[in-house]
PDB file of N, CA and C in Angstrom:
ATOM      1  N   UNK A   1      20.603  35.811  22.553  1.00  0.00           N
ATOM      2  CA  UNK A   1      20.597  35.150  21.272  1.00  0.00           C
ATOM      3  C   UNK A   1      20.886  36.185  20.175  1.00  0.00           C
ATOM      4  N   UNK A   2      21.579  35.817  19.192  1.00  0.00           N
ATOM      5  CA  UNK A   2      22.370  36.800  18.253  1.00  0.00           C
ATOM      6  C   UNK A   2      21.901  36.074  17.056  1.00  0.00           C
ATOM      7  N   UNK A   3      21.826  37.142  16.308  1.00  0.00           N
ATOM      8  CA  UNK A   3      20.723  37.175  14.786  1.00  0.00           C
ATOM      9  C   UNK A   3      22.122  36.688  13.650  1.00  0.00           C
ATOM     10  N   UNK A   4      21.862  35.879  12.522  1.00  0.00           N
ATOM     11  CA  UNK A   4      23.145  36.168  11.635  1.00  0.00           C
ATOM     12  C   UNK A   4      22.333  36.475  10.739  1.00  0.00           C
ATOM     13  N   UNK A   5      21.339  36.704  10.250  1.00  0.00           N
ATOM     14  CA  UNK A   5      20.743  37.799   9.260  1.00  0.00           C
ATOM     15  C   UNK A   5      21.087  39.068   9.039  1.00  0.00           C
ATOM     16  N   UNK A   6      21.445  39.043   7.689  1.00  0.00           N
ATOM     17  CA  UNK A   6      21.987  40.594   7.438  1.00  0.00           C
ATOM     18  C   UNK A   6      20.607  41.937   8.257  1.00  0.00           C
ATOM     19  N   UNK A   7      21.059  42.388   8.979  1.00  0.00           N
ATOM     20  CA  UNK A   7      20.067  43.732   9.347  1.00  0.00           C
ATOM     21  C   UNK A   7      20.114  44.881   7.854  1.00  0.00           C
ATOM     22  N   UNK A   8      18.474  45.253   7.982  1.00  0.00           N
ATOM     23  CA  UNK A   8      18.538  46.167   6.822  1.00  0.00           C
ATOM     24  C   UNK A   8      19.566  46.901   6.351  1.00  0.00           C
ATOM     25  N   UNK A   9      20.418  47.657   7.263  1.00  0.00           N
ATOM     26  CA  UNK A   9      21.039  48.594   7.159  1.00  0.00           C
ATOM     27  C   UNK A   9      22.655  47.862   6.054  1.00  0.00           C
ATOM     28  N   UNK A  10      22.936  46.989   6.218  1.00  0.00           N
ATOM     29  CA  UNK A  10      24.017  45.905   5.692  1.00  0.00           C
ATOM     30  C   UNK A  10      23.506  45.625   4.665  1.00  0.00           C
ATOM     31  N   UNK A  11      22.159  45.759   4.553  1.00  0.00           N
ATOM     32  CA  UNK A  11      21.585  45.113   3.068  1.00  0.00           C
ATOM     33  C   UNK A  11      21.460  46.063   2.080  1.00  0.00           C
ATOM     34  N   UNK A  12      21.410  47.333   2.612  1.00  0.00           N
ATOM     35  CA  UNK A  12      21.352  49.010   2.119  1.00  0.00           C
ATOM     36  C   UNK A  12      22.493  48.653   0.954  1.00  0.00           C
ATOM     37  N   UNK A  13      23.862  48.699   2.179  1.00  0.00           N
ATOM     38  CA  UNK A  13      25.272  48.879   1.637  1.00  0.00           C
ATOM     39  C   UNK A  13      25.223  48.138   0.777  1.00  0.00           C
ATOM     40  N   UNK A  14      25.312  46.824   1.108  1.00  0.00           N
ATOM     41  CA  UNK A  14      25.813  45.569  -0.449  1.00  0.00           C
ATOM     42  C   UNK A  14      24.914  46.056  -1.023  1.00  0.00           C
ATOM     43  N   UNK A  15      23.913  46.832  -1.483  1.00  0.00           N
ATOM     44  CA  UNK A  15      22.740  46.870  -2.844  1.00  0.00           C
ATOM     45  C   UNK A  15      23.690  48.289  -2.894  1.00  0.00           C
ATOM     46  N   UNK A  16      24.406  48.996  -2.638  1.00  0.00           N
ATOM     47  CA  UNK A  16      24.327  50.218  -2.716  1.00  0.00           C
ATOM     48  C   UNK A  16      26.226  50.125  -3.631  1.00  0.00           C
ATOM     49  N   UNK A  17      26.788  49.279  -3.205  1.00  0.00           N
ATOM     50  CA  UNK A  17      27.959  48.768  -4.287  1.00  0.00           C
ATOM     51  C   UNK A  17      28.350  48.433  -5.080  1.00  0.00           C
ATOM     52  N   UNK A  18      29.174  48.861  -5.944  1.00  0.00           N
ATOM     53  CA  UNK A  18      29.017  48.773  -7.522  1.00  0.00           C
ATOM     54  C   UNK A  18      29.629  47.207  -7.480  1.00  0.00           C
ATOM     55  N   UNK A  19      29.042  46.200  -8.161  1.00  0.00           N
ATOM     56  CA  UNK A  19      28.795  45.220  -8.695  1.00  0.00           C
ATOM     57  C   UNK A  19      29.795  44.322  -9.685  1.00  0.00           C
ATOM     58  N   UNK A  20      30.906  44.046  -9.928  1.00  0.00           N
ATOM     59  CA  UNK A  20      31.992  43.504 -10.861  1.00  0.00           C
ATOM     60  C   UNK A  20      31.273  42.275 -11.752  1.00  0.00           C
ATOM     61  N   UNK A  21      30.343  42.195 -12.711  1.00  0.00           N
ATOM     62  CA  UNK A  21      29.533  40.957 -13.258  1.00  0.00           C
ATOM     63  C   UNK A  21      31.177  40.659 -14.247  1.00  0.00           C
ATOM     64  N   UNK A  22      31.338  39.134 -14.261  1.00  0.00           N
ATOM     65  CA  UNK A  22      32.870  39.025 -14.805  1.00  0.00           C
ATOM     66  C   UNK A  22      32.110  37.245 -15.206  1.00  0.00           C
ATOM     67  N   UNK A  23      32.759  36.354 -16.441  1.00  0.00           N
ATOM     68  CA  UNK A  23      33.020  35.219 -16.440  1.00  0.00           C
ATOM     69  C   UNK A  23      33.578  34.283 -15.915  1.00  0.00           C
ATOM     70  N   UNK A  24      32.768  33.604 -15.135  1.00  0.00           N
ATOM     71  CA  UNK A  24      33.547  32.653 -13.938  1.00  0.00           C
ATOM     72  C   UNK A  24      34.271  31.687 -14.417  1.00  0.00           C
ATOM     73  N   UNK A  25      34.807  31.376 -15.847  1.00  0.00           N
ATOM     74  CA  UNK A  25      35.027  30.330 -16.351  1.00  0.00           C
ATOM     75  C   UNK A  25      36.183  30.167 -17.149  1.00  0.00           C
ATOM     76  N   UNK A  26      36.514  32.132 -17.216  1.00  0.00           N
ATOM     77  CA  UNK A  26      37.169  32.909 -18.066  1.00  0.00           C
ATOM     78  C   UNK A  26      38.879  32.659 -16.982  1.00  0.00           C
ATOM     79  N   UNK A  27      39.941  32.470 -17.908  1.00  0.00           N
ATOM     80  CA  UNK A  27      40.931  32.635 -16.732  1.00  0.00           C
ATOM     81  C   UNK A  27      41.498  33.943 -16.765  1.00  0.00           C
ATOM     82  N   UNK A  28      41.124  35.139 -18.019  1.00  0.00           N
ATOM     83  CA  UNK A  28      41.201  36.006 -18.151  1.00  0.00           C
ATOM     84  C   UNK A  28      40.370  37.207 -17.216  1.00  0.00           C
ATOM     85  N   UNK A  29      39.315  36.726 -17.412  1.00  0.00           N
ATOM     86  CA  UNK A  29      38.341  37.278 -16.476  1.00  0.00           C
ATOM     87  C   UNK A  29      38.469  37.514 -14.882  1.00  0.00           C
ATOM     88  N   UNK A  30      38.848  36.182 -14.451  1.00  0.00           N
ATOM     89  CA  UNK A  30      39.276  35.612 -13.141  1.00  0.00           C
ATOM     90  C   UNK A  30      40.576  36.471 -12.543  1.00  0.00           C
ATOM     91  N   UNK A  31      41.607  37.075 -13.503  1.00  0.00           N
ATOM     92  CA  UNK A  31      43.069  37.762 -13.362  1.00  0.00           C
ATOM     93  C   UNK A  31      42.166  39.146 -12.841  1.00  0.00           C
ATOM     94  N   UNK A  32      41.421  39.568 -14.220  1.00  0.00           N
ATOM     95  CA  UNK A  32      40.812  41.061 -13.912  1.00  0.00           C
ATOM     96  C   UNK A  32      40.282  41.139 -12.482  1.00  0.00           C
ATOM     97  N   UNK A  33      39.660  40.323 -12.023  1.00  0.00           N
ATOM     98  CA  UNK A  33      39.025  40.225 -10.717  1.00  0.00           C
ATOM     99  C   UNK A  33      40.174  40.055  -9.423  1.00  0.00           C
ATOM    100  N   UNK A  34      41.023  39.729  -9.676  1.00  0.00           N
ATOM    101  CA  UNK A  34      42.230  39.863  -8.527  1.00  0.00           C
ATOM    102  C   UNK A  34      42.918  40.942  -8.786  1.00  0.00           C
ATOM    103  N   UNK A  35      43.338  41.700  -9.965  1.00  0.00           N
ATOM    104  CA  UNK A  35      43.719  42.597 -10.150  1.00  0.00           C
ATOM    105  C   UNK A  35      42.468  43.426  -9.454  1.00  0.00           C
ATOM    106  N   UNK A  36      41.576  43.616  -9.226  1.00  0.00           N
ATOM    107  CA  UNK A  36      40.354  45.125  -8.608  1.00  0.00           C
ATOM    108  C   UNK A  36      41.074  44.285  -7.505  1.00  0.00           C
ATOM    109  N   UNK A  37      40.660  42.708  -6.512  1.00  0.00           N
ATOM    110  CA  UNK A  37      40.831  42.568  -5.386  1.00  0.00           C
ATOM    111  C   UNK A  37      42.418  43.727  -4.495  1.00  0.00           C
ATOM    112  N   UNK A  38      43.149  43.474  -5.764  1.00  0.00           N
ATOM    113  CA  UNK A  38      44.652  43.845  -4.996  1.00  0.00           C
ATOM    114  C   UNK A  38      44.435  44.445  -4.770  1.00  0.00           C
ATOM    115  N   UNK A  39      44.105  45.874  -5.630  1.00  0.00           N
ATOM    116  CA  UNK A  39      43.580  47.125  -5.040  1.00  0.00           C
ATOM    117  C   UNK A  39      42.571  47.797  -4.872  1.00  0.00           C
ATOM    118  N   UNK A  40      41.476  46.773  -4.047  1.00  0.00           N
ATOM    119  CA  UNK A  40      40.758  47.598  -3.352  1.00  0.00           C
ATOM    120  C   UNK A  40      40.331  47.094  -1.942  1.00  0.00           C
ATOM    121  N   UNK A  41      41.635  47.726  -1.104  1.00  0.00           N
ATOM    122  CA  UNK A  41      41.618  47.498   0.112  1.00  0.00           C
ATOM    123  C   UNK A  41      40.410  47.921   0.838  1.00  0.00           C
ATOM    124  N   UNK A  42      39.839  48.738   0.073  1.00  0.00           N
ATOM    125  CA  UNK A  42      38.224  49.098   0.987  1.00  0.00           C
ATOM    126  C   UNK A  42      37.279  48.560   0.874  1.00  0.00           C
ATOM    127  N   UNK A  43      37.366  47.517   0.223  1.00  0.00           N
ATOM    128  CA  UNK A  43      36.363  46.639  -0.213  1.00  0.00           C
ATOM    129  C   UNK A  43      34.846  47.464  -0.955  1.00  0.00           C
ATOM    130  N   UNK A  44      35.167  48.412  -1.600  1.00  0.00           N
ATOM    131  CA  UNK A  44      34.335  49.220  -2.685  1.00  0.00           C
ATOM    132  C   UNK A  44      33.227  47.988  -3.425  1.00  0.00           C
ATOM    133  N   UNK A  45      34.438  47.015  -4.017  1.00  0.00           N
ATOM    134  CA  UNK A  45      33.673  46.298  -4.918  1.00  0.00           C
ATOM    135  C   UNK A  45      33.014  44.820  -4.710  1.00  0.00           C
ATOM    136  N   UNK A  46      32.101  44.689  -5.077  1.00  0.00           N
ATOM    137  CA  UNK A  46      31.315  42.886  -4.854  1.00  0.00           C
ATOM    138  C   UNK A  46      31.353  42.416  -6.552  1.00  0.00           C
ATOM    139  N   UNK A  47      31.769  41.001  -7.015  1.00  0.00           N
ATOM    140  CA  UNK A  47      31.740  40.655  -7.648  1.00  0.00           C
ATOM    141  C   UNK A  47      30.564  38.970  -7.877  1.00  0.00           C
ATOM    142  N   UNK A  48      30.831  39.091  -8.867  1.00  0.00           N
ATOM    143  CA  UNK A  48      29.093  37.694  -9.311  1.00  0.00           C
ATOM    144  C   UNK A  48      29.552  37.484 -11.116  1.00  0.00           C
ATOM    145  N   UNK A  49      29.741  35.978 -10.668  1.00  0.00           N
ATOM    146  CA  UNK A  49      30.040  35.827 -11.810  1.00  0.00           C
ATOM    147  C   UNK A  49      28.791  35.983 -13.144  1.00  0.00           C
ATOM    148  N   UNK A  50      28.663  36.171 -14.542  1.00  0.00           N
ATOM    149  CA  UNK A  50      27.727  36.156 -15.436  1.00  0.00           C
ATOM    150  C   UNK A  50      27.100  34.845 -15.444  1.00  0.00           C
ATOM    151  N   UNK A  51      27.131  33.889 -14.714  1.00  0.00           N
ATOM    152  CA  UNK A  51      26.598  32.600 -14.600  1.00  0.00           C
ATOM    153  C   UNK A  51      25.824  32.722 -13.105  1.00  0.00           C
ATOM    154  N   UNK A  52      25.795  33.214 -12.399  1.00  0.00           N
ATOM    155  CA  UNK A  52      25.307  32.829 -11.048  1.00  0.00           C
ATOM    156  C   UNK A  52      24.236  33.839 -11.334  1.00  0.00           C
ATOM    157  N   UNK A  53      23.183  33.638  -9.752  1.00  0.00           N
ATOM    158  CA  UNK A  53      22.058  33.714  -9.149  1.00  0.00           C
ATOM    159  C   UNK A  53      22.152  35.527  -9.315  1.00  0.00           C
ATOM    160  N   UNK A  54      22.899  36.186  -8.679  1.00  0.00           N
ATOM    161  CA  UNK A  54      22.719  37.488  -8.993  1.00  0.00           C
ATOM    162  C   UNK A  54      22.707  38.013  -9.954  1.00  0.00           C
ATOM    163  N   UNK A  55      23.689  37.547 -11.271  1.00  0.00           N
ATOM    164  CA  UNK A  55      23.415  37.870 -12.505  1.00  0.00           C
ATOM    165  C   UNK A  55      21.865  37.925 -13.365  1.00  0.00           C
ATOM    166  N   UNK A  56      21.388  37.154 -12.788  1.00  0.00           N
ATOM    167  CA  UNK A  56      19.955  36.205 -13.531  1.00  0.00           C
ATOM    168  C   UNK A  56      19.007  37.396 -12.838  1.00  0.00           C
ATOM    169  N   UNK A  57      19.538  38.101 -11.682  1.00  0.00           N
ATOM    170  CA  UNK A  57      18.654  39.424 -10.367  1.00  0.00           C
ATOM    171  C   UNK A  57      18.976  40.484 -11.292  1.00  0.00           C
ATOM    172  N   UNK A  58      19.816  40.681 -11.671  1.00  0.00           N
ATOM    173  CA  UNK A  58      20.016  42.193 -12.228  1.00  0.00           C
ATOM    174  C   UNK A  58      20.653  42.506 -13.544  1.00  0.00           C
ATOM    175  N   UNK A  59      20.725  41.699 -14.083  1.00  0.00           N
ATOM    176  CA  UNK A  59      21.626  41.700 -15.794  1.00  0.00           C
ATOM    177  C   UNK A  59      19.898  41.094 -16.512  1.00  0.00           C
ATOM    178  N   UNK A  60      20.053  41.594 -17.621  1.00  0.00           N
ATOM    179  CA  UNK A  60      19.231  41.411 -18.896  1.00  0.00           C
ATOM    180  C   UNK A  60      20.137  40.031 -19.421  1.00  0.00           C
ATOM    181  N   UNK A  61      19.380  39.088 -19.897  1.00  0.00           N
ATOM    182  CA  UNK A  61      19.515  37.810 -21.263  1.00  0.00           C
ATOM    183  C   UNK A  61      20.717  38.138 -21.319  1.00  0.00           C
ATOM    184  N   UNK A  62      20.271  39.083 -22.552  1.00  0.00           N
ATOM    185  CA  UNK A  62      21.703  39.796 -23.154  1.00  0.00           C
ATOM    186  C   UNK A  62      23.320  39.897 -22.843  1.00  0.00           C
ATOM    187  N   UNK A  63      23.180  40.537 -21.287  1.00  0.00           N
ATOM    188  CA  UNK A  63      24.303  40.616 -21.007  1.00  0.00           C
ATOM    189  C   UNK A  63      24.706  38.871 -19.659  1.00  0.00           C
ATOM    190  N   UNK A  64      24.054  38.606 -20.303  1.00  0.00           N
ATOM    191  CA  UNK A  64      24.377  37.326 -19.636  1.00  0.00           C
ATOM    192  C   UNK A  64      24.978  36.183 -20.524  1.00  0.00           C
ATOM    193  N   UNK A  65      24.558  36.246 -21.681  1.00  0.00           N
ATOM    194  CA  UNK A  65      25.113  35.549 -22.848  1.00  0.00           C
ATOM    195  C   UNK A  65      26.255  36.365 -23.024  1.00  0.00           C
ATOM    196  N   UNK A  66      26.745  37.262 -22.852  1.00  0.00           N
ATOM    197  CA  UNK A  66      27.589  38.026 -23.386  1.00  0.00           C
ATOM    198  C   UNK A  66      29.136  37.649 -21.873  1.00  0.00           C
ATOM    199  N   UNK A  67      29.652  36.392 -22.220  1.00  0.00           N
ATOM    200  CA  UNK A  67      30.457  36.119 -22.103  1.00  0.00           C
ATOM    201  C   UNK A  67      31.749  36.568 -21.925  1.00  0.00           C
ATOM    202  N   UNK A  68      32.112  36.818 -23.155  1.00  0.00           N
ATOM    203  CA  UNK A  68      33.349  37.568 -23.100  1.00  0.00           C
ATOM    204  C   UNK A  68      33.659  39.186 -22.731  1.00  0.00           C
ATOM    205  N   UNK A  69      32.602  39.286 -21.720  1.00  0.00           N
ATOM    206  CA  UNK A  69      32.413  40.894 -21.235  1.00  0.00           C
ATOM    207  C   UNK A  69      32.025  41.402 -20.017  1.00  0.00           C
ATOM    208  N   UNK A  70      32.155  42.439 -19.453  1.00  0.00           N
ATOM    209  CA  UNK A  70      32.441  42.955 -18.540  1.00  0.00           C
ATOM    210  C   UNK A  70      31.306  44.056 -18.017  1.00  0.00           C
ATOM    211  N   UNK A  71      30.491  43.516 -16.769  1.00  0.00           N
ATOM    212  CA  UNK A  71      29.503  44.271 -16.654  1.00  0.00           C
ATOM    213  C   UNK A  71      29.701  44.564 -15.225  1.00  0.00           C
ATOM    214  N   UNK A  72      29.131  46.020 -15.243  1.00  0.00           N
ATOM    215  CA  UNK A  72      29.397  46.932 -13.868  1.00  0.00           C
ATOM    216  C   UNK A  72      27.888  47.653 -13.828  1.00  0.00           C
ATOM    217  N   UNK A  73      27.905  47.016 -12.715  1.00  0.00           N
ATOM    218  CA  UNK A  73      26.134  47.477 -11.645  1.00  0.00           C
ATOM    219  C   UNK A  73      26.470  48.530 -10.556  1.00  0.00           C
ATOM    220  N   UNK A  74      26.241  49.740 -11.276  1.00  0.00           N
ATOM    221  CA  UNK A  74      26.702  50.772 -10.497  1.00  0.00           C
ATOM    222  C   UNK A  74      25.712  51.778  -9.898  1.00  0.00           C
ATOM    223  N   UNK A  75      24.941  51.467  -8.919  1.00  0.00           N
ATOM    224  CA  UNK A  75      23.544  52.179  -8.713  1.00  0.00           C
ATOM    225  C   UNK A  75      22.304  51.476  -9.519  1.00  0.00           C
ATOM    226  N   UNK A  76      22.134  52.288 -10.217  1.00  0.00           N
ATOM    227  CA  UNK A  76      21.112  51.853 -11.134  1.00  0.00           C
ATOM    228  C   UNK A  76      21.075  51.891 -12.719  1.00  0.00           C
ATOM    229  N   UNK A  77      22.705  51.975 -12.703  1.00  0.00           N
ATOM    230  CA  UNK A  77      23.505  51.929 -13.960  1.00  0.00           C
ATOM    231  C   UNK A  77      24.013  51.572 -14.138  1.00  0.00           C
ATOM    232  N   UNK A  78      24.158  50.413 -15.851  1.00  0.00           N
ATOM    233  CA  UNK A  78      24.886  49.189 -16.033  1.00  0.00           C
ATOM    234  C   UNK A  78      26.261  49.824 -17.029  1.00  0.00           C
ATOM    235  N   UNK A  79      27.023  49.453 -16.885  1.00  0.00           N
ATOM    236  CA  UNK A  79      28.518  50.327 -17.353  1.00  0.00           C
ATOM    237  C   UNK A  79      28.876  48.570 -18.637  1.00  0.00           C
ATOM    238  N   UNK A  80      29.227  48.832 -19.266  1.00  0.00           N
ATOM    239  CA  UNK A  80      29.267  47.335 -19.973  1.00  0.00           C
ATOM    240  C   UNK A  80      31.169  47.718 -20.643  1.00  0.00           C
ATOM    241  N   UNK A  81      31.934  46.677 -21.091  1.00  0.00           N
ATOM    242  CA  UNK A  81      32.881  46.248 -21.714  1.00  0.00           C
ATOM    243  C   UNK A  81      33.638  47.478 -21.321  1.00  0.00           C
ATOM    244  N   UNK A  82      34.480  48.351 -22.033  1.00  0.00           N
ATOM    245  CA  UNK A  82      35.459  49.845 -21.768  1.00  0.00           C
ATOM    246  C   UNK A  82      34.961  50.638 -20.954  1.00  0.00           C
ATOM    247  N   UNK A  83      33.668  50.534 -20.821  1.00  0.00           N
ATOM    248  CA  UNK A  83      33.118  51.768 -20.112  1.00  0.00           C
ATOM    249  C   UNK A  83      33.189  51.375 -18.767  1.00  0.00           C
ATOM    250  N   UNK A  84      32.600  49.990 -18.263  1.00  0.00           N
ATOM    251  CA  UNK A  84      33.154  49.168 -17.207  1.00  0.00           C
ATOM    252  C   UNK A  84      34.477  49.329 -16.738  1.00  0.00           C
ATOM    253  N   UNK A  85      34.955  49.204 -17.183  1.00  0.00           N
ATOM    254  CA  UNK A  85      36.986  49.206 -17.188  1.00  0.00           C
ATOM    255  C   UNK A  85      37.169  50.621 -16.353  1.00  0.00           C
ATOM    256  N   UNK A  86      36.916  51.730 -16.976  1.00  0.00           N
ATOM    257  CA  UNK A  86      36.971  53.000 -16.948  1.00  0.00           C
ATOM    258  C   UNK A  86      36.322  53.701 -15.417  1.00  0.00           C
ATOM    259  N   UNK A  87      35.186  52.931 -14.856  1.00  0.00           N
ATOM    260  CA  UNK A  87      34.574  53.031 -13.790  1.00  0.00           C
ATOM    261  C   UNK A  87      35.302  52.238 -12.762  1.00  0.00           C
ATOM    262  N   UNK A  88      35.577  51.149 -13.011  1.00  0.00           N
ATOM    263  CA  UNK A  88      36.346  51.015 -12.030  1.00  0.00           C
ATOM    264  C   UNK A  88      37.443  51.829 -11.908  1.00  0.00           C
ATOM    265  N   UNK A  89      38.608  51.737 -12.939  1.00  0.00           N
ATOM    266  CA  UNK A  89      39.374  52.882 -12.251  1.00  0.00           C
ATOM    267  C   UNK A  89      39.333  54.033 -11.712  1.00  0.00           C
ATOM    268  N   UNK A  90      38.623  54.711 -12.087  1.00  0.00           N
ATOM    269  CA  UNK A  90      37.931  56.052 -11.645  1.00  0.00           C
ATOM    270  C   UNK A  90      37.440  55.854  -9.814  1.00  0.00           C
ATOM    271  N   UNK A  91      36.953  54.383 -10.031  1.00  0.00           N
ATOM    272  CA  UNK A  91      36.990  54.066  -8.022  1.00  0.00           C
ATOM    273  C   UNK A  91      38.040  53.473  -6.993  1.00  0.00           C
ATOM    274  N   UNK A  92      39.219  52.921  -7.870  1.00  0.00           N
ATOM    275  CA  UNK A  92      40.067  52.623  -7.239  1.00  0.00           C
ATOM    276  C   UNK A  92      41.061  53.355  -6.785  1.00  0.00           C
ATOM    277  N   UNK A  93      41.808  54.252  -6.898  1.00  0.00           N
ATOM    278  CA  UNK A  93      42.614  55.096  -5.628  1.00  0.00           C
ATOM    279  C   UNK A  93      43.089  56.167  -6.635  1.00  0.00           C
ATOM    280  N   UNK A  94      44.255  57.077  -6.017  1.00  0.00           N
ATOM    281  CA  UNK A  94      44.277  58.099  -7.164  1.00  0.00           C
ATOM    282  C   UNK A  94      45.201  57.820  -8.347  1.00  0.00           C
ATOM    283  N   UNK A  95      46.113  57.274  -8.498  1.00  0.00           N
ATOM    284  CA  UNK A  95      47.163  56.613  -9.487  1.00  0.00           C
ATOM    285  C   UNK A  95      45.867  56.302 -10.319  1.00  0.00           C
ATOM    286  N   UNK A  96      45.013  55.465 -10.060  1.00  0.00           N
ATOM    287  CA  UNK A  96      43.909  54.149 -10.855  1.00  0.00           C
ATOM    288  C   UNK A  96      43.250  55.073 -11.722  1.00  0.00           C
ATOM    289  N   UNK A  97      43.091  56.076 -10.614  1.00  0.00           N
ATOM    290  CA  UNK A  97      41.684  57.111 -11.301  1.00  0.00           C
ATOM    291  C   UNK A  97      42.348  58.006 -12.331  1.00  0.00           C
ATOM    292  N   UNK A  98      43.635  58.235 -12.057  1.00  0.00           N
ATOM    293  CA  UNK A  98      44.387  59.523 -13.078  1.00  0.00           C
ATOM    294  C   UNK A  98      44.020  58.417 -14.494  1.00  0.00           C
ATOM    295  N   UNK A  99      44.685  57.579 -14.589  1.00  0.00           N
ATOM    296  CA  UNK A  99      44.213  56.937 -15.280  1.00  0.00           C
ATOM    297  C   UNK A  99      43.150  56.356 -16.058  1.00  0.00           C
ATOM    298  N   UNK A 100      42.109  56.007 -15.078  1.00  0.00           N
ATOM    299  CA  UNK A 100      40.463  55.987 -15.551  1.00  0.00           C
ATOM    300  C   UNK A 100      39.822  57.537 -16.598  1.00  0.00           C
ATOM    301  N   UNK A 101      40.841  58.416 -15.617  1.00  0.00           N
ATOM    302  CA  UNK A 101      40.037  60.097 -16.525  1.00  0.00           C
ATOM    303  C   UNK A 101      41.118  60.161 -17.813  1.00  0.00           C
ATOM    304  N   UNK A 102      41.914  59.728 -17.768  1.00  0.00           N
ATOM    305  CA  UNK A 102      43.159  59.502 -18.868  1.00  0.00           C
ATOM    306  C   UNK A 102      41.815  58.886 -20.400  1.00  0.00           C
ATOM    307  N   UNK A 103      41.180  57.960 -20.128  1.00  0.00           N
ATOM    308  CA  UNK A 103      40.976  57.154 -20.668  1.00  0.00           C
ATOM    309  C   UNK A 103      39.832  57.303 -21.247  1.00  0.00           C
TER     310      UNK A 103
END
């Protein structure tokens, strides 16, 4: 008999991945989020929209009302609007990142 419960060690990783908090409602928002998908074939990033169940786990009020913006759960550090932007590139490959330190 085989378990489909995440084992601790799986639960480590997804808590241990930086986080894409984005507007699920946004069609702008929604582009940014396929744009990280295209390139990140390593699957680096987990995304949750500012409306759902994980948001309400780890975002403040604040950045939950805050709609038109861009929040990154990166460890135990919240990266918000440009600064967000900037972290991701800096994790997506080296072209992304020359860029991210550009910036």
């Amino acid at each position: 008999m085989t378990s489909t419960s995440p084992t601790a060690e799986s639960l480590k990783t997804t808590e241990s991945q930086p986080v894409m908090f984005f507007d699920g409602v946004c069609g702008l928002c929604n582009r940014s989020v396929d744009f990280v998908l295209a390139r990140d074939p390593k699957g680096v990033f987990l995304f949750s929209p500012l409306q759902g169940e994980t948001s309400r786990k780890r975002l403040t009020e604040n950045d939950r009302q805050q709609l038109g913006s861009l929040v990154l759960a990166d460890g135990d550090r919240l990266y918000r609007r440009s600064s967000a932007v900037v972290r991701i590139l800096l994790k997506l490959g080296f072209a992304w990142k020359l860029l991210g330190a550009l910036l």
